[in-house]
C-alpha atoms as a PDB file:
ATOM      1  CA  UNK A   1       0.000   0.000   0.000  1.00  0.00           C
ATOM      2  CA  UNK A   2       3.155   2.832   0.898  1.00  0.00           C
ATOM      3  CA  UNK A   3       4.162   2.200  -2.560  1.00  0.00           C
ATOM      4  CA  UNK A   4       1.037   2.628  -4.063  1.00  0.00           C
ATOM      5  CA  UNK A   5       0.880   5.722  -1.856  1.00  0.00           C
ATOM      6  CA  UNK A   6       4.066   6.725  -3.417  1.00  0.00           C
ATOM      7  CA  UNK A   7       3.187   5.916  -7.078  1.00  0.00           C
ATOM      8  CA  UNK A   8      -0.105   8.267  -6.691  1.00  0.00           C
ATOM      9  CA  UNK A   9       2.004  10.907  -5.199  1.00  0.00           C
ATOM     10  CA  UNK A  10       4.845  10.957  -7.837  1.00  0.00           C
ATOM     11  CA  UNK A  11       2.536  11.635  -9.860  1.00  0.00           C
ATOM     12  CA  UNK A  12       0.439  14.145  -8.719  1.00  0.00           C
ATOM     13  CA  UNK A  13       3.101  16.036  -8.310  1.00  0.00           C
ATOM     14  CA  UNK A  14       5.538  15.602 -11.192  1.00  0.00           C
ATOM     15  CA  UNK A  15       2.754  15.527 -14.239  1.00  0.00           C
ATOM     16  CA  UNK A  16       1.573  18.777 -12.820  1.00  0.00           C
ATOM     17  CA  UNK A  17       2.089  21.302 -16.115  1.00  0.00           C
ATOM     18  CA  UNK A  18       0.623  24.638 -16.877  1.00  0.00           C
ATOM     19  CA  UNK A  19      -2.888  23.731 -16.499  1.00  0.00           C
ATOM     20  CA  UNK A  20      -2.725  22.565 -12.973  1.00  0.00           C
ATOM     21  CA  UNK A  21      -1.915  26.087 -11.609  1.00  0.00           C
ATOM     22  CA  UNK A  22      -6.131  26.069 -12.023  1.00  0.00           C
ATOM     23  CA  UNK A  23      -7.168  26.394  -8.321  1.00  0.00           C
ATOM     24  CA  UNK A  24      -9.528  23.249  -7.064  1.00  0.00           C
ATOM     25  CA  UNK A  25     -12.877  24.517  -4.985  1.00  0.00           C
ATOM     26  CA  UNK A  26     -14.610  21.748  -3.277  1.00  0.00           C
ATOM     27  CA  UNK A  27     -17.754  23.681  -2.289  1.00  0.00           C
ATOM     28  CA  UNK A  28     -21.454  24.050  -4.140  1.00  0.00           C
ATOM     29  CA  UNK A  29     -21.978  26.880  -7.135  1.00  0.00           C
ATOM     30  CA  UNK A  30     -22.152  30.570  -5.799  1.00  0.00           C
ATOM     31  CA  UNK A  31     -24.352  32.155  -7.412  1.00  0.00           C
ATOM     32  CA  UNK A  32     -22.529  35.205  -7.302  1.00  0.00           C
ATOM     33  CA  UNK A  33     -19.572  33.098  -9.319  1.00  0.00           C
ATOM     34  CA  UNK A  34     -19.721  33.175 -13.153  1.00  0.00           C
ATOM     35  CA  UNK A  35     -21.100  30.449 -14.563  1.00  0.00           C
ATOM     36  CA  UNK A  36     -18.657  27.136 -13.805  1.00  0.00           C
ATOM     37  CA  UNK A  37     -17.048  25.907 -16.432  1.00  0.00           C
ATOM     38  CA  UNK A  38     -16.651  22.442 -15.412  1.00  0.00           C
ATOM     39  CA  UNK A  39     -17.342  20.066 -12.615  1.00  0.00           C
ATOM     40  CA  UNK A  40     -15.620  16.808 -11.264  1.00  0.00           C
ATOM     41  CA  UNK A  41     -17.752  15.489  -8.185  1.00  0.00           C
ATOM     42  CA  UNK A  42     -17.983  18.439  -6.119  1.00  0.00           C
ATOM     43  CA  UNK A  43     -15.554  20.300  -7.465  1.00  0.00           C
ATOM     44  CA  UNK A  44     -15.802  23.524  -9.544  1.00  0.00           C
ATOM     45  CA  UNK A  45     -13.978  25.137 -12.190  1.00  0.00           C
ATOM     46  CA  UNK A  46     -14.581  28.331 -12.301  1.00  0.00           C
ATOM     47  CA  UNK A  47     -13.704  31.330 -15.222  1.00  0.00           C
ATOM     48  CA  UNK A  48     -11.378  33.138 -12.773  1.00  0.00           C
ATOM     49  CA  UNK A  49      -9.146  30.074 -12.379  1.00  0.00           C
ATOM     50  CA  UNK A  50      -8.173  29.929 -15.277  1.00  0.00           C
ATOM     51  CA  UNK A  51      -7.203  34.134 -16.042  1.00  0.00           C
ATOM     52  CA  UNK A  52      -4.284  34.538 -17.585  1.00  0.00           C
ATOM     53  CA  UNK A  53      -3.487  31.578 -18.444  1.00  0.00           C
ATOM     54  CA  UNK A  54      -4.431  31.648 -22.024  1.00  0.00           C
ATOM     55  CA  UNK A  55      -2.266  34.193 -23.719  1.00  0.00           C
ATOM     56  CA  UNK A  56      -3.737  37.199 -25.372  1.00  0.00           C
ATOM     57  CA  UNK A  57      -1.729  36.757 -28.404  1.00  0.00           C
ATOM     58  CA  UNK A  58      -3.866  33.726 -29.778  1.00  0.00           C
ATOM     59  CA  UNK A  59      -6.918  34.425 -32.160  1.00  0.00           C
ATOM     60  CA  UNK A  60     -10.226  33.673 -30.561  1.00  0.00           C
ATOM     61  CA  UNK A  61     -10.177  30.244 -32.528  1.00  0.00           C
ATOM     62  CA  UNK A  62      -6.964  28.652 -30.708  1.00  0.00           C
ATOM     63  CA  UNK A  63      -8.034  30.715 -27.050  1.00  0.00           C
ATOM     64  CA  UNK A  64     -10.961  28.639 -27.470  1.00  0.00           C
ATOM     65  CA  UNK A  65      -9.133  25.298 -28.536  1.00  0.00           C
ATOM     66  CA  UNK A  66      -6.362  25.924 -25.564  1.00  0.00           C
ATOM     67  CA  UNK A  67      -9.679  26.736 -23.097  1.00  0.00           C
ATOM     68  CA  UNK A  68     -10.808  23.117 -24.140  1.00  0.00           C
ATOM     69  CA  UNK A  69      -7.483  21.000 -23.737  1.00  0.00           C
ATOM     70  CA  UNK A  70      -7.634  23.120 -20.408  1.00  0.00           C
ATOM     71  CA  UNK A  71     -10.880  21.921 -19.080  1.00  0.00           C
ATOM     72  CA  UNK A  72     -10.070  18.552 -20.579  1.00  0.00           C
ATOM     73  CA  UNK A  73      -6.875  17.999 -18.747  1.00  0.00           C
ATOM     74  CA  UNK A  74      -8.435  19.616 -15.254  1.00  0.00           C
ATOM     75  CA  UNK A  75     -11.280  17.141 -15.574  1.00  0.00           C
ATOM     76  CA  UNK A  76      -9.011  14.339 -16.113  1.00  0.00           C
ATOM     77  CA  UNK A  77      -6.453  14.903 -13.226  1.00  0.00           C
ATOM     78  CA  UNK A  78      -9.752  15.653 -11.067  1.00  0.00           C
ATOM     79  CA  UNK A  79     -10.672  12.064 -11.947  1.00  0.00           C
ATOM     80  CA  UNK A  80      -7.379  10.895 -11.165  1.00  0.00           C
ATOM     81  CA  UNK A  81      -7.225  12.448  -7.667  1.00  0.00           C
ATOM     82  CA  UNK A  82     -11.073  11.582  -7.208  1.00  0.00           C
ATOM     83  CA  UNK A  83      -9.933   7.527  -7.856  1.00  0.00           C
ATOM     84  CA  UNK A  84      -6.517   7.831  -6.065  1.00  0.00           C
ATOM     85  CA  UNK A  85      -8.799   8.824  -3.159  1.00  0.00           C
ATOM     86  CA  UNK A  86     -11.554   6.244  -2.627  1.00  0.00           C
ATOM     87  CA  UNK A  87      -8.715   3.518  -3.507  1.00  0.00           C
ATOM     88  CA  UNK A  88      -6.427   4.096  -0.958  1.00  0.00           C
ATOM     89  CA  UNK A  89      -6.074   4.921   2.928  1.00  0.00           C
ATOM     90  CA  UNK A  90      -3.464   7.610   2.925  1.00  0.00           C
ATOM     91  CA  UNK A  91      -2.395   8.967   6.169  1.00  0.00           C
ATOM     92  CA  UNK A  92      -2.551  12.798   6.110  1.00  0.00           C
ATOM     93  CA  UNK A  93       0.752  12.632   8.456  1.00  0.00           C
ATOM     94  CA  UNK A  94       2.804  10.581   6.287  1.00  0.00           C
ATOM     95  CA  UNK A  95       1.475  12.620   2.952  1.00  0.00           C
ATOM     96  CA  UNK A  96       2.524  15.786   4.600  1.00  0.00           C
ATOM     97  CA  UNK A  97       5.891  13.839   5.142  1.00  0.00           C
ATOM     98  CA  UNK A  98       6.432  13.028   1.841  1.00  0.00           C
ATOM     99  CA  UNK A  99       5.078  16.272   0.162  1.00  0.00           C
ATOM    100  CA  UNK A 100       8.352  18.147   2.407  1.00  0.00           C
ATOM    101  CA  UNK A 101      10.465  15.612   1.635  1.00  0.00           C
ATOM    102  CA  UNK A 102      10.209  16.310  -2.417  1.00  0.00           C
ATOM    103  CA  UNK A 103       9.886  19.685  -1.987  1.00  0.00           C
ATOM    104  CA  UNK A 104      13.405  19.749   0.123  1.00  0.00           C
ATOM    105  CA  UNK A 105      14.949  17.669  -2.149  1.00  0.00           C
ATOM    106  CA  UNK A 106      14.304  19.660  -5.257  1.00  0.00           C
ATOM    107  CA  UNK A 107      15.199  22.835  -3.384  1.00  0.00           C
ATOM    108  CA  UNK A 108      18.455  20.991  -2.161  1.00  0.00           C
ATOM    109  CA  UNK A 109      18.815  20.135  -6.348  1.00  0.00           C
ATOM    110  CA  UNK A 110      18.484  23.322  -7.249  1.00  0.00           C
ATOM    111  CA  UNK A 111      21.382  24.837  -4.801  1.00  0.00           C
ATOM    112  CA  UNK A 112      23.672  22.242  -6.059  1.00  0.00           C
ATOM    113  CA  UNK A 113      22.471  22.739  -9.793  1.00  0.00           C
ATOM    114  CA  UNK A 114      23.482  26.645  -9.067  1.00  0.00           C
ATOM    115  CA  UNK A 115      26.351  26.155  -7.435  1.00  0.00           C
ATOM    116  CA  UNK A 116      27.628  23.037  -9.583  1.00  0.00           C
ATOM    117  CA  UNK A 117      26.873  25.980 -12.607  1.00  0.00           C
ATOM    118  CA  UNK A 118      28.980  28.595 -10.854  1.00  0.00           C
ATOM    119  CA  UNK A 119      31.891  26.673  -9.708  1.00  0.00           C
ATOM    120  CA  UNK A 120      32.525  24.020 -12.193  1.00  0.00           C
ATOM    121  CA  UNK A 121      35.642  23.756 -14.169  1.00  0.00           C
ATOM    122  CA  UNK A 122      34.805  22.909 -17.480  1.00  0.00           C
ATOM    123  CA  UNK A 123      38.091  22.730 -19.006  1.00  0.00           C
ATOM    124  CA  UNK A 124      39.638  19.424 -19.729  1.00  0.00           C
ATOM    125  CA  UNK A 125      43.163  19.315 -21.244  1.00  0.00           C
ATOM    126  CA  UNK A 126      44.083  16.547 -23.748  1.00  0.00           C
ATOM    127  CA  UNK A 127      46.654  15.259 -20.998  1.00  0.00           C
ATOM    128  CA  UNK A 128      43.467  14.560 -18.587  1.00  0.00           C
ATOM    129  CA  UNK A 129      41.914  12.907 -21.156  1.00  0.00           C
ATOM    130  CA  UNK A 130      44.775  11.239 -21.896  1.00  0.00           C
ATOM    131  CA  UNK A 131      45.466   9.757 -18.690  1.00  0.00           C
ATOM    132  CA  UNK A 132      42.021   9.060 -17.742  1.00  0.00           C
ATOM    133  CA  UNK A 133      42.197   6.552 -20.753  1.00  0.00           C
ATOM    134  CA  UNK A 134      45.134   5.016 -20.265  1.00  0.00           C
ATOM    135  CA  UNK A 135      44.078   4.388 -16.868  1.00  0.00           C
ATOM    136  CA  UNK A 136      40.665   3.253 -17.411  1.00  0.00           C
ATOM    137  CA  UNK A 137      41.790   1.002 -20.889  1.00  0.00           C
ATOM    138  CA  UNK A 138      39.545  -1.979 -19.739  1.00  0.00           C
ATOM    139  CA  UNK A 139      36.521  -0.134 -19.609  1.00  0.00           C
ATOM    140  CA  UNK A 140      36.956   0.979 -23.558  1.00  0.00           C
ATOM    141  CA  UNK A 141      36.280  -2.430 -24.972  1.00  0.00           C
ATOM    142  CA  UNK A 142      34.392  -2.071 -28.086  1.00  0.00           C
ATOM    143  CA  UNK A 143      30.917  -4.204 -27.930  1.00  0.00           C
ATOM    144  CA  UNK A 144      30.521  -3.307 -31.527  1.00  0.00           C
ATOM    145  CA  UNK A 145      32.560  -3.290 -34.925  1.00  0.00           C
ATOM    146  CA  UNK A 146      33.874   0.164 -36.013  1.00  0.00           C
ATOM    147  CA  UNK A 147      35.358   1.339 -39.022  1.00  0.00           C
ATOM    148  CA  UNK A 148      36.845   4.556 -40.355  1.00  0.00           C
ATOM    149  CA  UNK A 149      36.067   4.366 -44.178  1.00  0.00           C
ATOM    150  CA  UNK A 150      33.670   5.372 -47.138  1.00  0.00           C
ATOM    151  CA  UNK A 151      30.569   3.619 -47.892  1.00  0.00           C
ATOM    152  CA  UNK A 152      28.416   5.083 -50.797  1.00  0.00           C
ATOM    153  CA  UNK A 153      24.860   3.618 -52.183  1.00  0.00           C
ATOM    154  CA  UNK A 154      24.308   4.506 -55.931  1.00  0.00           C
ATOM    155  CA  UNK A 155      21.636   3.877 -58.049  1.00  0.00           C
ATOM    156  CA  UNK A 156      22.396   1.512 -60.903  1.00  0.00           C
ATOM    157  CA  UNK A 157      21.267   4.374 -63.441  1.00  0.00           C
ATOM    158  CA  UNK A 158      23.998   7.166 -61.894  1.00  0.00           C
ATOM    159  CA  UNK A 159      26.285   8.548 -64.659  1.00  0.00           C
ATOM    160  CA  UNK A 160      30.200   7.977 -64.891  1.00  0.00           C
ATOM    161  CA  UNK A 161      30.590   5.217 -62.666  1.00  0.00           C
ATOM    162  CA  UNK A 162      34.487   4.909 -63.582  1.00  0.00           C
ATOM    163  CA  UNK A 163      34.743   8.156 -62.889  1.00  0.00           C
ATOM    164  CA  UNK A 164      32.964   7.594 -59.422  1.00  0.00           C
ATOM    165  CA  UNK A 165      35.820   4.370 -58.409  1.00  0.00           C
ATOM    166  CA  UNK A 166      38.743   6.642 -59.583  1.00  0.00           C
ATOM    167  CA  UNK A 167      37.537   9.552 -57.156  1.00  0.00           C
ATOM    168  CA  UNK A 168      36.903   6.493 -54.422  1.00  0.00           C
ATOM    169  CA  UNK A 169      40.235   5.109 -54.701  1.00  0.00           C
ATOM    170  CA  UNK A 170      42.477   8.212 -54.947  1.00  0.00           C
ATOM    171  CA  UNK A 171      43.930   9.621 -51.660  1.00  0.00           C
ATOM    172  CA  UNK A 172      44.327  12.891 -53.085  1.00  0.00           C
ATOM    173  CA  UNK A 173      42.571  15.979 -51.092  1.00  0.00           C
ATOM    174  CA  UNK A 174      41.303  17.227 -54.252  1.00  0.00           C
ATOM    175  CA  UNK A 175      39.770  14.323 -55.631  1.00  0.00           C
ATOM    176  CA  UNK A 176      37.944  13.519 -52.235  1.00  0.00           C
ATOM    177  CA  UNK A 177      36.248  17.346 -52.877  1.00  0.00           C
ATOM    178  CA  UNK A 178      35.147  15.592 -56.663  1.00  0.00           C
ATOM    179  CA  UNK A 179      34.078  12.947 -54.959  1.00  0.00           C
ATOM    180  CA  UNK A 180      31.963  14.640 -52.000  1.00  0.00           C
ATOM    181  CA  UNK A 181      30.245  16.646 -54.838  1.00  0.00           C
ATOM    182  CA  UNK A 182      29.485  13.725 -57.211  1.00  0.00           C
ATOM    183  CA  UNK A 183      27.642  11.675 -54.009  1.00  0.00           C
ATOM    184  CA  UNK A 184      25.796  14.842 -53.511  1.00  0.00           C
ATOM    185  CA  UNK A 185      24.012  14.891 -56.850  1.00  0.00           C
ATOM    186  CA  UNK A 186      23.936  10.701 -57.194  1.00  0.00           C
ATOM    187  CA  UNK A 187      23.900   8.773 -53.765  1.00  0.00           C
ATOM    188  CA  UNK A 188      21.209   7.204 -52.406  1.00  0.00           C
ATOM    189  CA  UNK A 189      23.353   7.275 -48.659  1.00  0.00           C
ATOM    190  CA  UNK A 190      26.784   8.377 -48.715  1.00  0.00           C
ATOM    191  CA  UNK A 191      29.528   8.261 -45.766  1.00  0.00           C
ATOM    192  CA  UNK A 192      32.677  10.238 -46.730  1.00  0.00           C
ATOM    193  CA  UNK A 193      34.240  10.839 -43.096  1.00  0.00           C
ATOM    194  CA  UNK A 194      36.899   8.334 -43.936  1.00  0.00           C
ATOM    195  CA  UNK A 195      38.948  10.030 -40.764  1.00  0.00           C
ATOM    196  CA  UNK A 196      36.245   9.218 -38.301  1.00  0.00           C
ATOM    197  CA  UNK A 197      35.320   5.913 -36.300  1.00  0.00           C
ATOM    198  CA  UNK A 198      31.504   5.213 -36.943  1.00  0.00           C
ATOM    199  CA  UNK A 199      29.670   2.016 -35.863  1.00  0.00           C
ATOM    200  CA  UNK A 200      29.872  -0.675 -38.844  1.00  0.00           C
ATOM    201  CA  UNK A 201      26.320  -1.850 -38.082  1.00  0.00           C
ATOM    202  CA  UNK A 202      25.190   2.134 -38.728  1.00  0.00           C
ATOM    203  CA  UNK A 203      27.349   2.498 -41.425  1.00  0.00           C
ATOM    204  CA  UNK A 204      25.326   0.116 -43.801  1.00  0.00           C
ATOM    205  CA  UNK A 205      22.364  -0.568 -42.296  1.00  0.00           C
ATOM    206  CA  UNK A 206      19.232  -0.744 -44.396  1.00  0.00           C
ATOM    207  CA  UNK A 207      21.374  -2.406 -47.231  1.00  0.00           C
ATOM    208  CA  UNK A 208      22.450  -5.679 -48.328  1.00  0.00           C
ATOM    209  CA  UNK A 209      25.835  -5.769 -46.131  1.00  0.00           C
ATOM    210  CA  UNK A 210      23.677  -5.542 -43.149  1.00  0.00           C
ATOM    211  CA  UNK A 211      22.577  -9.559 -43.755  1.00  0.00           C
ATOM    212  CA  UNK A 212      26.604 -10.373 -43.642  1.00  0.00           C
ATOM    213  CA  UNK A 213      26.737 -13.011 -40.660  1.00  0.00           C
ATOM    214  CA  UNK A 214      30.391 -13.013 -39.771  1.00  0.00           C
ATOM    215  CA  UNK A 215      31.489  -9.125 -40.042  1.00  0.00           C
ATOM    216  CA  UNK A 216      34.671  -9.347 -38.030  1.00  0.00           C
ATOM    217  CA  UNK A 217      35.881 -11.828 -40.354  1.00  0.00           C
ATOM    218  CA  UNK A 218      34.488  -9.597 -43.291  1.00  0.00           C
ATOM    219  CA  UNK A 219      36.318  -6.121 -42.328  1.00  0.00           C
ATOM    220  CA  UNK A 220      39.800  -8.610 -41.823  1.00  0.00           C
ATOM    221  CA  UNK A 221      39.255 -10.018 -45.037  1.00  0.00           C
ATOM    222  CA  UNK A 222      38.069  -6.756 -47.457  1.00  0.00           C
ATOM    223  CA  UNK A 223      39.538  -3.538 -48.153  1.00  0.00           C
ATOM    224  CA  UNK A 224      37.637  -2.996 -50.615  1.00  0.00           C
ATOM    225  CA  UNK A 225      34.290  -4.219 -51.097  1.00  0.00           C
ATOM    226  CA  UNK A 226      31.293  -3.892 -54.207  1.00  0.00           C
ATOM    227  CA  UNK A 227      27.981  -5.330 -54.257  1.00  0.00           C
ATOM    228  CA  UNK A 228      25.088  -4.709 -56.098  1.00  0.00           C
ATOM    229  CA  UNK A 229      21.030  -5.875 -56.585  1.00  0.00           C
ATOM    230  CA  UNK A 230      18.302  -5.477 -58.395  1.00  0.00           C
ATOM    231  CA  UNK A 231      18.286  -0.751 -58.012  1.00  0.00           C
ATOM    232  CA  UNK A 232      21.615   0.164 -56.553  1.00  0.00           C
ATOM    233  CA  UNK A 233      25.502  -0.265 -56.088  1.00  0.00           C
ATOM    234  CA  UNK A 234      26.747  -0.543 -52.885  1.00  0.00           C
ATOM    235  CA  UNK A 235      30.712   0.967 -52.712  1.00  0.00           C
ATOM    236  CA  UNK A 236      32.516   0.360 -49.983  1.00  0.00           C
ATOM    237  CA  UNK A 237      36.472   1.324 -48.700  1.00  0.00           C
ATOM    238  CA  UNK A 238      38.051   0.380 -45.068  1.00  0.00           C
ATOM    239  CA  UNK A 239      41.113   2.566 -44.203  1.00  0.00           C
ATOM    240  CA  UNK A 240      41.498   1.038 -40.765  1.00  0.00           C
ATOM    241  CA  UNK A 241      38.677  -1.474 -38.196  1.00  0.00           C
ATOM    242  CA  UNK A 242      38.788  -2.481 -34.640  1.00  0.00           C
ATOM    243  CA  UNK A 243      36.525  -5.367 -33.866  1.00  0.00           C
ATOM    244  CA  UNK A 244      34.530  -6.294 -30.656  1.00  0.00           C
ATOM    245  CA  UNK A 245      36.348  -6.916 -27.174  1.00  0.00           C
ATOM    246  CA  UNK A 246      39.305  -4.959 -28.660  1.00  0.00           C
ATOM    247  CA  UNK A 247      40.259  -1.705 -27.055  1.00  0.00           C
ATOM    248  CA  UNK A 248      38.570   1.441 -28.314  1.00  0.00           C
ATOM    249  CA  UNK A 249      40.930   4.623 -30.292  1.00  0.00           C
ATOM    250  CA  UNK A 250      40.786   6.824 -27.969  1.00  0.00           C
ATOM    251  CA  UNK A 251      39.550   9.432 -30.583  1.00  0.00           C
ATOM    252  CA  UNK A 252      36.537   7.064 -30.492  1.00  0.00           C
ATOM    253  CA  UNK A 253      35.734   7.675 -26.909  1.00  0.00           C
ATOM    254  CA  UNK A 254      37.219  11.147 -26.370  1.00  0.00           C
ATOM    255  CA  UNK A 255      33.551  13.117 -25.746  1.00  0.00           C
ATOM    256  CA  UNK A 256      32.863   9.957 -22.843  1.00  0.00           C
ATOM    257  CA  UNK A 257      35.678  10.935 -21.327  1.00  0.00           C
ATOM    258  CA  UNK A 258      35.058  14.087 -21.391  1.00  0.00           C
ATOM    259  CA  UNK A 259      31.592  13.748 -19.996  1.00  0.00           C
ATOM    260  CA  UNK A 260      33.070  11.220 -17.035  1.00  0.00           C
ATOM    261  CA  UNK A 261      35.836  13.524 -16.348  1.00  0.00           C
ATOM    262  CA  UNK A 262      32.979  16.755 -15.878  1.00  0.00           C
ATOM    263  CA  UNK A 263      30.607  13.835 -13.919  1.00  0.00           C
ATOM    264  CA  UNK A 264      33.395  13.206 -11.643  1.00  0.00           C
ATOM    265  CA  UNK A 265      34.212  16.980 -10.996  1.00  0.00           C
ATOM    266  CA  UNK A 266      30.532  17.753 -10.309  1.00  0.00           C
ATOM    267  CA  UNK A 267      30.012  14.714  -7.822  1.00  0.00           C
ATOM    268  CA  UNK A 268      33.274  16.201  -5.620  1.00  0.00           C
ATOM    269  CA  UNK A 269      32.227  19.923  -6.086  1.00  0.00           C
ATOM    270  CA  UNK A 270      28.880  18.721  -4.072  1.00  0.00           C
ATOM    271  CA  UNK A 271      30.568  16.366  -1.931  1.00  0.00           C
ATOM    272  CA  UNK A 272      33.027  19.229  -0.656  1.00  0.00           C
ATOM    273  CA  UNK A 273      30.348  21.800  -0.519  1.00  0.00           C
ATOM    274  CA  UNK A 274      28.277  19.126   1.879  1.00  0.00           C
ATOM    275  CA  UNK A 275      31.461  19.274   3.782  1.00  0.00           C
ATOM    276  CA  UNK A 276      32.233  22.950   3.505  1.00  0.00           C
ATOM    277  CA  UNK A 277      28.626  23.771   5.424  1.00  0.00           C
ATOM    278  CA  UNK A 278      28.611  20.655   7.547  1.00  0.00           C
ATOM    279  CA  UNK A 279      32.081  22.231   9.436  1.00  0.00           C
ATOM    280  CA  UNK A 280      31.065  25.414   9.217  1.00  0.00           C
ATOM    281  CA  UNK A 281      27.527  24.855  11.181  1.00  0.00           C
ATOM    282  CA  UNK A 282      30.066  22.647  13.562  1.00  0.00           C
ATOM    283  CA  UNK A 283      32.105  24.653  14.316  1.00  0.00           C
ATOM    284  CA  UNK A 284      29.636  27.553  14.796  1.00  0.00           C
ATOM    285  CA  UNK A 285      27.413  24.695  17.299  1.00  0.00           C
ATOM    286  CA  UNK A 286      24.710  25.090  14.431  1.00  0.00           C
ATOM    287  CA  UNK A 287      23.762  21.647  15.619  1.00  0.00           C
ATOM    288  CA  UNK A 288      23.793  19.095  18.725  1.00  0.00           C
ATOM    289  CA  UNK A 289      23.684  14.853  18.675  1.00  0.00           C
ATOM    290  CA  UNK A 290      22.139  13.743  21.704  1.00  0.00           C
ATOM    291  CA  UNK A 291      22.716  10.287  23.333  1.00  0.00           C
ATOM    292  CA  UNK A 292      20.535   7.717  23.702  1.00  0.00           C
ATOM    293  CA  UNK A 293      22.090   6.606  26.504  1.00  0.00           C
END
């Protein structure tokens, strides 16, 4: 039953948006009110509860379309609440508990969110990185194939095809611009980042290489690979692979580290500022432990 308790609470308070700033009355019409606009039980919603939340910038066609996904959504997080209550036996004491309880800890999030903002270091010199990985080599075991390479999908109908392998298999900077530009009026899918590590799966998914069983064994035998069917020519060129369980480049993991490195610096920066006010209210008797005994 708590956790049920709990579920109900989460979210009542976390799915709250916009349209739950509308104030809930639990009392009979006034007839000095407006005319409601809706009712859930015993519960009113009344014109006034909802000013100024509709801005005055819409035309009177989407204020009235926003008033009606308003009503719609009070009714149905009335309903909630309404079944929440005659399904379970929550004690008022324990509610009030756990309403404090998220309210401190999202005012406790915020502090360190501001602080963390203020005081973080977010420079991270190639050295760091550098050691971190070196360090850490284990956990940079590659569960998947990459590649750095070109792999280019042509229809069968695209023009100067000879043309097309000569610009694939030259290493000259030139050539590669020729190349870039010919994909970009032809290719069905083109990947010409032959200095970057990409996924193998990702690089030909949706084509026929996908369906090859044993790609380790594939990228160790081909440099070089062509395949066609029935609409298109599949081109592709391996400069260098590393397989699964081998170790990462460290070019390939260089933003994780990164993001580790900044993860690591923001769990000590709250960590010490914990400390920081725990001595300080110490050492100014901000606080007593009592004995048991």
């Amino acid at each position: 039953m708590r956790r049920n308790n709990l579920i109900v609470l989460s979210v009542l308070l976390i799915t709250f948006s916009a349209c739950d700033l509308i104030k809930m009355k639990e009392d009979a019409v006034d007839e000095n009110k407006q005319q409601p606009l809706a009712r859930v039980n015993s519960i009113y919603l009344y014109p006034e509860d909802v000013t100024g939340l509709i801005s005055a910038d819409l035309s009177p066609e989407d204020s009235a379309n926003r008033m009606t996904q308003m009503i719609n959504s009070w009714i149905r997080k009335q309903l909630v609440i309404s079944e929440a209550n005659s399904r379970l036996s929550l004690d008022e004491a324990e509610l009030e508990r756990r309403l404090l309880d998220y309210k401190y800890a999202l005012m406790i999030h915020e502090f360190e969110e501001q602080y963390v903002n203020r005081e973080l270091n977010k420079s991270i010199s190639p050295a760091e990185i550098n050691k971190y990985y070196n360090d850490h080599i284990d956990n940079f075991r590659l569960n998947q194939n990459i590649v750095k390479g070109i792999f280019v999908q042509l229809p069968k109908g695209a023009p100067n095809i000879n043309t097309f392998k000569r610009l694939l298999n030259s290493n000259d900077a030139k050539r590669h611009e020729e190349l870039v530009s010919y994909c970009h009026s032809y290719s069905k899918k083109a990947h010409l980042g032959d200095s970057s590590w990409v996924y193998f799966e990702q690089l030909v998914v949706g084509t026929p290489l996908q369906e090859i069983e044993d790609k380790g064994d594939f990228l160790k035998r081909y440099k070089y690979f062509e395949k066609e069917d029935d609409d298109n020519r599949y081109y592709l060129k391996i400069m260098e692979y590393r397989l699964i369980n081998e170790i990462s480049p460290i070019e390939f993991v260089w933003d994780e580290i990164e993001k580790i490195i900044l993860n690591k610096r923001k769990v000590k920066l709250v960590g010490d500022l914990e400390d920081e006010i725990y001595e300080r209210a110490e050492n100014n008797n901000d606080f007593e432990i009592y004995s048991n005994e």
